[in-house]
C-alpha atoms as a PDB file:
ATOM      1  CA  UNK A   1      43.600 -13.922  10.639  1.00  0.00           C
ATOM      2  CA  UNK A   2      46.211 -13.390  13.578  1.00  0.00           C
ATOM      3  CA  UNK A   3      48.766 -15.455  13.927  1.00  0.00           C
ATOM      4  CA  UNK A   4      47.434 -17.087  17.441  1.00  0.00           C
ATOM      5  CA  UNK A   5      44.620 -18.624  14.745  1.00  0.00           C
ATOM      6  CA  UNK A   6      47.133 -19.940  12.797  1.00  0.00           C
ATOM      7  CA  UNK A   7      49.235 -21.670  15.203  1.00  0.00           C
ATOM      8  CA  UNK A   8      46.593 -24.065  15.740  1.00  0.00           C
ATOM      9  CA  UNK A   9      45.439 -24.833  11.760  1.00  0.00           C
ATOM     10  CA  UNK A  10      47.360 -28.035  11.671  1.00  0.00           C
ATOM     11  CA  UNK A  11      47.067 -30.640  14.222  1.00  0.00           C
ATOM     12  CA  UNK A  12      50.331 -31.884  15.756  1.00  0.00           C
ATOM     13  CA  UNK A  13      52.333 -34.138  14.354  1.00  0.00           C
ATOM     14  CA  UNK A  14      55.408 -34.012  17.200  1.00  0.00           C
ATOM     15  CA  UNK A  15      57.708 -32.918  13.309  1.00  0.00           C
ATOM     16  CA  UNK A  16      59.788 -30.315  13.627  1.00  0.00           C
ATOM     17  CA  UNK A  17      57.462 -27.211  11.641  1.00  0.00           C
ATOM     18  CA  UNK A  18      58.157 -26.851   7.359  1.00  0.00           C
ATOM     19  CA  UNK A  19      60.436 -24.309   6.195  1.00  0.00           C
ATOM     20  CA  UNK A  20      59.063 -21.313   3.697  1.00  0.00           C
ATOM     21  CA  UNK A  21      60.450 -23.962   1.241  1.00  0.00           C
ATOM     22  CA  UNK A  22      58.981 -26.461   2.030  1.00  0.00           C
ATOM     23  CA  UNK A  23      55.719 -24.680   2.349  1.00  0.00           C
ATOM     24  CA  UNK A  24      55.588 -23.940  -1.056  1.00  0.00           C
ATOM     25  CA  UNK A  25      56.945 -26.544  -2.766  1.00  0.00           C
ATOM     26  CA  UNK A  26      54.305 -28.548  -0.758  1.00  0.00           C
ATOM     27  CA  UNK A  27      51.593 -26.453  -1.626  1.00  0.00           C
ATOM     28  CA  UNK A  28      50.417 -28.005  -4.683  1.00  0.00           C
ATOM     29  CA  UNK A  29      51.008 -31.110  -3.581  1.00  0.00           C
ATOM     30  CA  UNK A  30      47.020 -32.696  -3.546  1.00  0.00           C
ATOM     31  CA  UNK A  31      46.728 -36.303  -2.065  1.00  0.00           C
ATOM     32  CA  UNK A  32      43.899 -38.697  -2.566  1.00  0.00           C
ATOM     33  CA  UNK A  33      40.957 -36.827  -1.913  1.00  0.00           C
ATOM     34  CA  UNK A  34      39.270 -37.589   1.447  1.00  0.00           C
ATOM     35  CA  UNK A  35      37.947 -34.711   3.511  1.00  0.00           C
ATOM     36  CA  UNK A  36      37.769 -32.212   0.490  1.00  0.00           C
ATOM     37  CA  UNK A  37      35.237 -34.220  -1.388  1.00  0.00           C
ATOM     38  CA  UNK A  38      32.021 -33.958   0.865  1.00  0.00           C
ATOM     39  CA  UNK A  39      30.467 -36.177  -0.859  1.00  0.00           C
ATOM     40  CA  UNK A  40      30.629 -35.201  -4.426  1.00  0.00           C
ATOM     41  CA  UNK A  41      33.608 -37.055  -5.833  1.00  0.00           C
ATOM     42  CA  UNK A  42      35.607 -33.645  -6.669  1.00  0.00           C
ATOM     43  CA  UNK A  43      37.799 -31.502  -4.614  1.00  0.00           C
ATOM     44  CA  UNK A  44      35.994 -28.796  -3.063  1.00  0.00           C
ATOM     45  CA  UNK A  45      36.798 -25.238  -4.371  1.00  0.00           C
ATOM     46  CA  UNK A  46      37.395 -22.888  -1.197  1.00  0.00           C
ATOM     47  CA  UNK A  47      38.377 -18.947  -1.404  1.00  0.00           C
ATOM     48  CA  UNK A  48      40.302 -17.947   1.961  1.00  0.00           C
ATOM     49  CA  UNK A  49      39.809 -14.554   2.011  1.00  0.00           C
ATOM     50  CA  UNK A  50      42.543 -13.047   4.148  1.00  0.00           C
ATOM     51  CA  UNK A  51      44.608 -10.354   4.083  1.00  0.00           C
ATOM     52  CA  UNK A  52      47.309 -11.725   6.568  1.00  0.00           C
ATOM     53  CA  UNK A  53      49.938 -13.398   4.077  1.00  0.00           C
ATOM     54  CA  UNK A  54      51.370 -15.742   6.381  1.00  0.00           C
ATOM     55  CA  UNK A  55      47.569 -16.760   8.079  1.00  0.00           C
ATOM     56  CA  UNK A  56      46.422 -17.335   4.295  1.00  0.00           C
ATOM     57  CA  UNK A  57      49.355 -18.996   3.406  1.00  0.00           C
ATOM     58  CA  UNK A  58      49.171 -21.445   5.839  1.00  0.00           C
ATOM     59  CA  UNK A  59      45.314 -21.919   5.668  1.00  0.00           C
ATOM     60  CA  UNK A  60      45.502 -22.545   1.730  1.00  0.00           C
ATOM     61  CA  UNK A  61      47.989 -25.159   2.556  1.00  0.00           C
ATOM     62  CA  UNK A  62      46.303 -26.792   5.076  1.00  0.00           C
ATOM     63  CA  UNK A  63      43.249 -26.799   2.828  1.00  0.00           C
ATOM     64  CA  UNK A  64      45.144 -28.301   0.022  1.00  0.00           C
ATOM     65  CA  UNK A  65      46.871 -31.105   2.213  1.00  0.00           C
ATOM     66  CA  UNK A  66      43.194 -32.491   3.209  1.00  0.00           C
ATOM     67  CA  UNK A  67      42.001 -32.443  -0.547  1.00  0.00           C
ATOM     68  CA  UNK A  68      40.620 -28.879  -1.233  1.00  0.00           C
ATOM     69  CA  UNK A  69      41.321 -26.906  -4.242  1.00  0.00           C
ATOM     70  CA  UNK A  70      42.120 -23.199  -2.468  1.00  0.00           C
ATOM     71  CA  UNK A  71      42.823 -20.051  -3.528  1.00  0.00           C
ATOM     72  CA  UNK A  72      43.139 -16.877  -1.508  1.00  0.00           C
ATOM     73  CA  UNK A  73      42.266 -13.137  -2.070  1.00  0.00           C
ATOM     74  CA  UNK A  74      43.361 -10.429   0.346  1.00  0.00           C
ATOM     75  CA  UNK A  75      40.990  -7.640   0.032  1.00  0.00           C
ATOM     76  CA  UNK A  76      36.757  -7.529   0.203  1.00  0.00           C
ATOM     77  CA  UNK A  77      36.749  -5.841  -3.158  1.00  0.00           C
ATOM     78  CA  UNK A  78      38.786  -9.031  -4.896  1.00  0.00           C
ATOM     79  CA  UNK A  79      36.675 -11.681  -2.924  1.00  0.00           C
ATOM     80  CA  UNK A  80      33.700  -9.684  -4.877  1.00  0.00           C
ATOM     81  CA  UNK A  81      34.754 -10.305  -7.548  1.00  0.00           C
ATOM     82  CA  UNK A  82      35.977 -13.409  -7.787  1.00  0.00           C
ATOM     83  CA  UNK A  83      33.562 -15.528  -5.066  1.00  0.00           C
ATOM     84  CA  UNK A  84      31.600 -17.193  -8.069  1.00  0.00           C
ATOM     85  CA  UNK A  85      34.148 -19.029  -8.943  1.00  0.00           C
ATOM     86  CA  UNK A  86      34.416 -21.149  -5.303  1.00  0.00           C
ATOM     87  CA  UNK A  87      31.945 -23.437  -3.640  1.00  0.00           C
ATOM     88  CA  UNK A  88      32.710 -21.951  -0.034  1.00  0.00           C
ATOM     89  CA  UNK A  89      34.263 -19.032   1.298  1.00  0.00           C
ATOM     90  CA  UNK A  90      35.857 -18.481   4.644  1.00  0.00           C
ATOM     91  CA  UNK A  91      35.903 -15.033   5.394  1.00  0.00           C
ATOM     92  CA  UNK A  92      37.999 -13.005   7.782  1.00  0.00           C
ATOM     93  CA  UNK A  93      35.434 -10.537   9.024  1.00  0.00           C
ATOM     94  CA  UNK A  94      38.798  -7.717   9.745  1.00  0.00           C
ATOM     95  CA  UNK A  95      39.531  -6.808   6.101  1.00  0.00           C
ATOM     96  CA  UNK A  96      41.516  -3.840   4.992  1.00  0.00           C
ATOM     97  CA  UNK A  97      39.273  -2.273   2.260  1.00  0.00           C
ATOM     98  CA  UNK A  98      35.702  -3.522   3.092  1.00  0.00           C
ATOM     99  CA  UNK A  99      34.000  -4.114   6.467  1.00  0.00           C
ATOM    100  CA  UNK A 100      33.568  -7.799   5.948  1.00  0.00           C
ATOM    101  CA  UNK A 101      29.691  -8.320   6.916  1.00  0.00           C
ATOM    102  CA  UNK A 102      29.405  -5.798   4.509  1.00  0.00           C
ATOM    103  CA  UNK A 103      31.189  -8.128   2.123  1.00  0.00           C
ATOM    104  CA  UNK A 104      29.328 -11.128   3.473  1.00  0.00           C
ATOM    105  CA  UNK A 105      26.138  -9.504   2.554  1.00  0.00           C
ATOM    106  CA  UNK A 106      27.214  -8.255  -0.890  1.00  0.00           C
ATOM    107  CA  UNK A 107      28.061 -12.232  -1.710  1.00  0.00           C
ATOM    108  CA  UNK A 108      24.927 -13.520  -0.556  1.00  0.00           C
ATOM    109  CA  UNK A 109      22.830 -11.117  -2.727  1.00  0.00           C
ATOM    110  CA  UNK A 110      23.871 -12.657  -5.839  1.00  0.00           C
ATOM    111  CA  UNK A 111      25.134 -15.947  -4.598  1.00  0.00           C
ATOM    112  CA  UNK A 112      23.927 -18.958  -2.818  1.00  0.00           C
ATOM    113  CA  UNK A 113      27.627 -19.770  -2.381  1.00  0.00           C
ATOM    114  CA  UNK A 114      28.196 -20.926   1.527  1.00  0.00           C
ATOM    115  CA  UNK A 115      30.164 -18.624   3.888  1.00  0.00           C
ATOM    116  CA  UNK A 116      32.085 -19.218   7.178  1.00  0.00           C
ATOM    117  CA  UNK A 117      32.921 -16.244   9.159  1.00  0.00           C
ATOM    118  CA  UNK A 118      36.386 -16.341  10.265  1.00  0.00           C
ATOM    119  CA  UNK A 119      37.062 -13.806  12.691  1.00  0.00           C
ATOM    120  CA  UNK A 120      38.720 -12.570  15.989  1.00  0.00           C
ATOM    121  CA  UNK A 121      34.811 -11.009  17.099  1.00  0.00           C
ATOM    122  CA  UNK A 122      33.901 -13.269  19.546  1.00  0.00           C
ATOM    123  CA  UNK A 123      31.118 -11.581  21.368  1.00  0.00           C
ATOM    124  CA  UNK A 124      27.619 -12.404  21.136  1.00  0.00           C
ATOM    125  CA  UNK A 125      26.307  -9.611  19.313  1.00  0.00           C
ATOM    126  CA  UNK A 126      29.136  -9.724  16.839  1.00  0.00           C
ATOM    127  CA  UNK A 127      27.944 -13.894  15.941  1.00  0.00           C
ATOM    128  CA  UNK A 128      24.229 -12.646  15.585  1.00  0.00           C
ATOM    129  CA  UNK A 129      25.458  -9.868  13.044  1.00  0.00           C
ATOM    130  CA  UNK A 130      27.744 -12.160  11.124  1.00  0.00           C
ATOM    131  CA  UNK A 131      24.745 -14.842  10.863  1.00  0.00           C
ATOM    132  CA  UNK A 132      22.418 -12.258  10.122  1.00  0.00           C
ATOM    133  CA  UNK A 133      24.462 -10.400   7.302  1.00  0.00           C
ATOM    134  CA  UNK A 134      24.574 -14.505   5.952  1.00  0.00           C
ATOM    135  CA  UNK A 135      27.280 -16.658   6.890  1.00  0.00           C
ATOM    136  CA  UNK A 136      26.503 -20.301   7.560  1.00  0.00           C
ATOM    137  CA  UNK A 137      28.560 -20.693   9.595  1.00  0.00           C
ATOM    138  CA  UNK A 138      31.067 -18.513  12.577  1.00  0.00           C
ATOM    139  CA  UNK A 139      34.054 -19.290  14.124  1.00  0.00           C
ATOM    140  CA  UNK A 140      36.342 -17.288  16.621  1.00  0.00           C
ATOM    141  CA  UNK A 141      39.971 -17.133  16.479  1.00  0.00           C
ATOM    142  CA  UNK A 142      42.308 -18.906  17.619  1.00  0.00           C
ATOM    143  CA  UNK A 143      39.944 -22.075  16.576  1.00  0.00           C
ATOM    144  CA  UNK A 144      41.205 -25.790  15.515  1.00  0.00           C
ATOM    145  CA  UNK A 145      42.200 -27.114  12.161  1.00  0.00           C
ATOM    146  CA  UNK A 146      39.760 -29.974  12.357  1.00  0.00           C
ATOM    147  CA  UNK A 147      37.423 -27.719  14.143  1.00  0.00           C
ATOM    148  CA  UNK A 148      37.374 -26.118  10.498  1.00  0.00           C
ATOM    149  CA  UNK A 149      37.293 -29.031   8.524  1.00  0.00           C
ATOM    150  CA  UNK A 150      34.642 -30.681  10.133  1.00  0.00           C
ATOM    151  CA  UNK A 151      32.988 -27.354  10.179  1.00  0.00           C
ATOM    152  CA  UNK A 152      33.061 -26.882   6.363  1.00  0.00           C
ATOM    153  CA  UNK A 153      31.901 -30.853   6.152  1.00  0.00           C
ATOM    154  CA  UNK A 154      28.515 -29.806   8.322  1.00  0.00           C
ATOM    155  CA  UNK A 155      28.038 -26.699   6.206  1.00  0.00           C
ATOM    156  CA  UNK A 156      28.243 -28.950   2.554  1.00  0.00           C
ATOM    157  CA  UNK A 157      25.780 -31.344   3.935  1.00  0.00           C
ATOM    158  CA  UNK A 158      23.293 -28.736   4.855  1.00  0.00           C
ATOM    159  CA  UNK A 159      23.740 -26.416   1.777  1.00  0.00           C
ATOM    160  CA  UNK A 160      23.740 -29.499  -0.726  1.00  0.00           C
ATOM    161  CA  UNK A 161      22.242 -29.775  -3.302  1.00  0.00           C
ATOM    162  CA  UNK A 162      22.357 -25.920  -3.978  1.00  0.00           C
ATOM    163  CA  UNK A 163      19.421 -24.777  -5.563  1.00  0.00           C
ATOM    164  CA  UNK A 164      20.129 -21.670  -8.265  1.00  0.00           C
ATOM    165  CA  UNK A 165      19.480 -18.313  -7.500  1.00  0.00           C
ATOM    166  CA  UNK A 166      16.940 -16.959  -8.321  1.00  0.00           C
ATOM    167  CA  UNK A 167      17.243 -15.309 -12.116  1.00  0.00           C
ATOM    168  CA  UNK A 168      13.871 -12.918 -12.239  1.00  0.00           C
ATOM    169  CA  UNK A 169      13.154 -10.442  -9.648  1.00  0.00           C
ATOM    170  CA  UNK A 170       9.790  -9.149  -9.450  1.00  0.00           C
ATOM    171  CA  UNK A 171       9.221  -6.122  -7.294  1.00  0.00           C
ATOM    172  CA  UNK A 172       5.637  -4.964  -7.847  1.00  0.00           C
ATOM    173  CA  UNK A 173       5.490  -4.013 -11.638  1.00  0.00           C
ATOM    174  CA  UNK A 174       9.161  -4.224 -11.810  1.00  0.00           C
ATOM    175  CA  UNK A 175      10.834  -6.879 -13.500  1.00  0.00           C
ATOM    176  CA  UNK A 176      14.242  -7.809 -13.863  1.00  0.00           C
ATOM    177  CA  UNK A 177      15.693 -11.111 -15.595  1.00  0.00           C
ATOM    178  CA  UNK A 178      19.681 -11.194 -15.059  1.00  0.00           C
ATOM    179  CA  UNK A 179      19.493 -14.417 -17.250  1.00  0.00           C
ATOM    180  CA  UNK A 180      18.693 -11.812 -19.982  1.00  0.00           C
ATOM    181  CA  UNK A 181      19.483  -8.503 -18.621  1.00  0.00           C
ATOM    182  CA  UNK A 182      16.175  -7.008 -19.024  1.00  0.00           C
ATOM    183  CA  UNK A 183      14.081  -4.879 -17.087  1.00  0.00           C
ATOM    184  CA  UNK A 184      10.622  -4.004 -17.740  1.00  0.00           C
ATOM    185  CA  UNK A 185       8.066  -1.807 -15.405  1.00  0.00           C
ATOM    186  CA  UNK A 186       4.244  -2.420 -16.472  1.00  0.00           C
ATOM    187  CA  UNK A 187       5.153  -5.049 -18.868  1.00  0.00           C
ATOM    188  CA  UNK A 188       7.164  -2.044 -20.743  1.00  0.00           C
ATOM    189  CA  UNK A 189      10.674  -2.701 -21.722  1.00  0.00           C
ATOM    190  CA  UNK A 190      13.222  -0.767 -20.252  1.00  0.00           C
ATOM    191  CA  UNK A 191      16.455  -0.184 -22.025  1.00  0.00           C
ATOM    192  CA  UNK A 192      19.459   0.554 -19.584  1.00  0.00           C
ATOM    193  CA  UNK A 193      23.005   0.255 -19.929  1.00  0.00           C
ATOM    194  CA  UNK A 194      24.828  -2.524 -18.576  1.00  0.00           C
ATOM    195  CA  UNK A 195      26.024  -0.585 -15.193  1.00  0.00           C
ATOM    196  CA  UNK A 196      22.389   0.745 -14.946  1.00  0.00           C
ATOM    197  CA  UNK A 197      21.431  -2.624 -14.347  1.00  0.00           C
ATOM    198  CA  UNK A 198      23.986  -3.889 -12.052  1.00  0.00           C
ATOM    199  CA  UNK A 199      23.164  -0.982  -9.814  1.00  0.00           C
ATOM    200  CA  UNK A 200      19.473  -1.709 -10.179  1.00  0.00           C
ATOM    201  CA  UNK A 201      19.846  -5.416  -9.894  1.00  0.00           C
ATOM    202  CA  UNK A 202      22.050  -5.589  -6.403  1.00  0.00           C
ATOM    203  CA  UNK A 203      19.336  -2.597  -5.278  1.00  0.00           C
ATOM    204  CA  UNK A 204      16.537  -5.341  -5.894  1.00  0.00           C
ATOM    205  CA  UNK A 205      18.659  -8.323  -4.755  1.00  0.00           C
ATOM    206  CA  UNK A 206      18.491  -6.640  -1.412  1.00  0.00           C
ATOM    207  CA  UNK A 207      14.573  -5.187  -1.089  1.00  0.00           C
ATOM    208  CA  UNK A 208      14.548  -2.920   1.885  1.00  0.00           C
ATOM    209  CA  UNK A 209      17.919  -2.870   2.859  1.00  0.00           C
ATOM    210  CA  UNK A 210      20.073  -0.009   2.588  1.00  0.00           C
ATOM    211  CA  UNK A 211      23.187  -0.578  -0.220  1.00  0.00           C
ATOM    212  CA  UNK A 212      26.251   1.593   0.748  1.00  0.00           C
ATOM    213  CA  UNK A 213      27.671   3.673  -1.962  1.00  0.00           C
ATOM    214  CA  UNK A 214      30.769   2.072  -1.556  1.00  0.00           C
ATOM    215  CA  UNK A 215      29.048  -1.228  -1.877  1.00  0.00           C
ATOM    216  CA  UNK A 216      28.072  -0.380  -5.137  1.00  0.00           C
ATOM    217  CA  UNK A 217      31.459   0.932  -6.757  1.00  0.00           C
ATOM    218  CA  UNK A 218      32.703  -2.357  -5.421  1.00  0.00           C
ATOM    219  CA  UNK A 219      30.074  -4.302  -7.117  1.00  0.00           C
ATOM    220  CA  UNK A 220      28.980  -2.497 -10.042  1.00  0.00           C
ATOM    221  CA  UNK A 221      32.310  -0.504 -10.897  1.00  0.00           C
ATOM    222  CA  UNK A 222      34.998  -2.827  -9.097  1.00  0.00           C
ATOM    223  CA  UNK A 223      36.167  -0.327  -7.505  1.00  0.00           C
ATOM    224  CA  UNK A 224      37.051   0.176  -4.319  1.00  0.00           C
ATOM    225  CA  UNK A 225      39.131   2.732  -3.899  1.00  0.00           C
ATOM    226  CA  UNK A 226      37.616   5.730  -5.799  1.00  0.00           C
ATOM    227  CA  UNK A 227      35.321   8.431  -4.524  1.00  0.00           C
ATOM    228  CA  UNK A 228      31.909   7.168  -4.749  1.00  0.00           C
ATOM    229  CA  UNK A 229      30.326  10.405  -5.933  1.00  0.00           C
ATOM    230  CA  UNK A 230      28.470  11.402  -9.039  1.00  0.00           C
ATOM    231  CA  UNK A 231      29.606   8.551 -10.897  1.00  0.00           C
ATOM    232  CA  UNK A 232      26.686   7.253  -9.128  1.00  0.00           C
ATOM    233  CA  UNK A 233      24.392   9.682  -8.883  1.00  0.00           C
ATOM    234  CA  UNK A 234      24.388  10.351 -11.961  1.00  0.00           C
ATOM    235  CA  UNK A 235      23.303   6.785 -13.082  1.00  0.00           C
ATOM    236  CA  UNK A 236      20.618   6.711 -10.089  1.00  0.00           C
ATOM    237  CA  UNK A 237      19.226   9.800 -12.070  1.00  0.00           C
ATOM    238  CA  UNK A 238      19.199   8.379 -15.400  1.00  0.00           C
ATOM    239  CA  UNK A 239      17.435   4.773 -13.943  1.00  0.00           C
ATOM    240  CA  UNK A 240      14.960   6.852 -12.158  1.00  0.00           C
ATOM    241  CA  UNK A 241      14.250   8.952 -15.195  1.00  0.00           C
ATOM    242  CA  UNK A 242      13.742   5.405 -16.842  1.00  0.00           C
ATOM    243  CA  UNK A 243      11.693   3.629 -14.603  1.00  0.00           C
ATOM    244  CA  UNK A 244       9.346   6.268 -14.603  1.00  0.00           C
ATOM    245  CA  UNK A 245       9.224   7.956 -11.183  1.00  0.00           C
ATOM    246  CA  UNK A 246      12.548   9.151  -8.942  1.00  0.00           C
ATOM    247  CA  UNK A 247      10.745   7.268  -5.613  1.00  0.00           C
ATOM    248  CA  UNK A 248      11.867   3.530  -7.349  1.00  0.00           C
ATOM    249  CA  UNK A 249      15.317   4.152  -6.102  1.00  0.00           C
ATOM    250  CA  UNK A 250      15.058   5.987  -2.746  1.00  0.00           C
ATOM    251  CA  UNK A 251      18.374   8.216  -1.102  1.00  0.00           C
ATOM    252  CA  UNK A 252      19.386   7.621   2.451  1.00  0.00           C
ATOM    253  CA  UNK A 253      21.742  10.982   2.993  1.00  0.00           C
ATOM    254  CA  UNK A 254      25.144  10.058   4.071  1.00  0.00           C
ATOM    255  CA  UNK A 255      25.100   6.099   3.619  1.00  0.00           C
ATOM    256  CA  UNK A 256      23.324   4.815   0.101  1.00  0.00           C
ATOM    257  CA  UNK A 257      20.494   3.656  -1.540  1.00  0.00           C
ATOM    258  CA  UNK A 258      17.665   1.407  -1.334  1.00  0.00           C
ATOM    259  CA  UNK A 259      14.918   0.130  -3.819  1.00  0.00           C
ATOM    260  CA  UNK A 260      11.727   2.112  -3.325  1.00  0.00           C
ATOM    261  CA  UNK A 261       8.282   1.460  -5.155  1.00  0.00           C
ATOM    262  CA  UNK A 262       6.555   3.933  -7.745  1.00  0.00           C
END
């Protein structure tokens, strides 16, 4: 976030503004729980994800002051791996590592965890791909403090109560049970390893969408950084070798993968 968006996350108060000191020492300071309970009768568990220190800052204390428990990440590859442990995410769509609707979309193919798109994109086109990749919710910098709140109230009271994700996948004879980490094709048990899977699974979580390479060292390997190369081709050979034919899992030269049928 810019700093124009945070100049505006608290309302007004005519005080004179809280030193760095005060900032943190304040920070874990949690009143009676109003606005961060939605309902439920426990604070709300928010990820900022934000790789502007002194935006996140700020919006993790703001956050806390109103009831929330919030945490912030600064990268797409740490919000990956860590987004299962909130109950909504605001998500700065300018990230350093990771487009962020490409993050957005890797969240919501395992997760049923809510999303607000935080961003300085503020043309039309740029809401319809940020709802699209599956945010709940968008909202253009510089935006309102209780803008945001009330925002994250409307987006509880729709999502709740979440219903679980989905835990079998069936694509045509293909099976797979994350509950159990099996996979079967025909009713025949297929033994893979466990990245095998978690390249197969966020393939299937996605059915006719194209998974970037880099998506997939992010999620599978938690890796960002390294060259996505034959570490995984290699394991696309081996599943398709596996499954029984090489057109389940289906190349698209120069970008990634996508889940194919026999």
């Amino acid at each position: 976030m810019h700093r124009q968006a945070t100049e505006l996350l608290e309302p007004r108060t005519g005080r004179p503004p809280a030193t760095d000191h005060h900032l943190l020492r304040r920070a874990h300071f949690t009143p009676p729980a109003q606005t961060g309970t939605v309902g439920t009768g426990q604070a709300l568990r928010v990820l900022v994800v934000e790789n502007e220190e002194r935006a996140a800052g700020s919006l993790v204390q703001g956050l806390r002051r109103h009831g929330y428990v919030a945490e912030s990440v600064a990268t797409g590859a740490k919000a990956l791996q860590v987004h299962r442990s909130a109950e909504l995410i605001l998500l700065d769509l300018d990230l350093p590592d990771l487009d962020g609707l490409e993050v957005c979309r890797g969240i919501r193919a395992v997760s049923d965890t809510p999303v607000i798109a935080v961003t300085a994109r503020g043309t039309e086109l740029d809401r319809v791909l940020g709802l699209q990749a599956g945010s709940d919710d968008y909202m253009v910098k510089p935006y309102g403090f209780r803008e945001l709140l009330a925002r994250i109230e409307a987006v509880m009271r729709r999502v709740r109560p979440q219903q679980p994700v989905t835990q079998v996948i069936t694509h045509g004879p293909l099976v797979i049970d994350s509950g159990t980490r099996e996979v079967s094709v025909d009713g025949r048990p297929v033994e893979v390893t466990r990245k095998e899977f978690g390249l197969l699974h966020l393939l299937a979580s996605q059915p006719g969408a194209v998974v970037s390479r880099r998506q997939l060292m992010t999620q599978v390997w938690d890796d960002s950084w390294s060259n996505p190369g034959r570490t995984i081709d290699t394991h696309v050979s081996s599943l398709r070798g596996k499954l029984g034919s090489s057109t389940w899992i289906i190349t698209v030269r120069g970008v990634g993968f996508r889940l194919g049928h026999p």
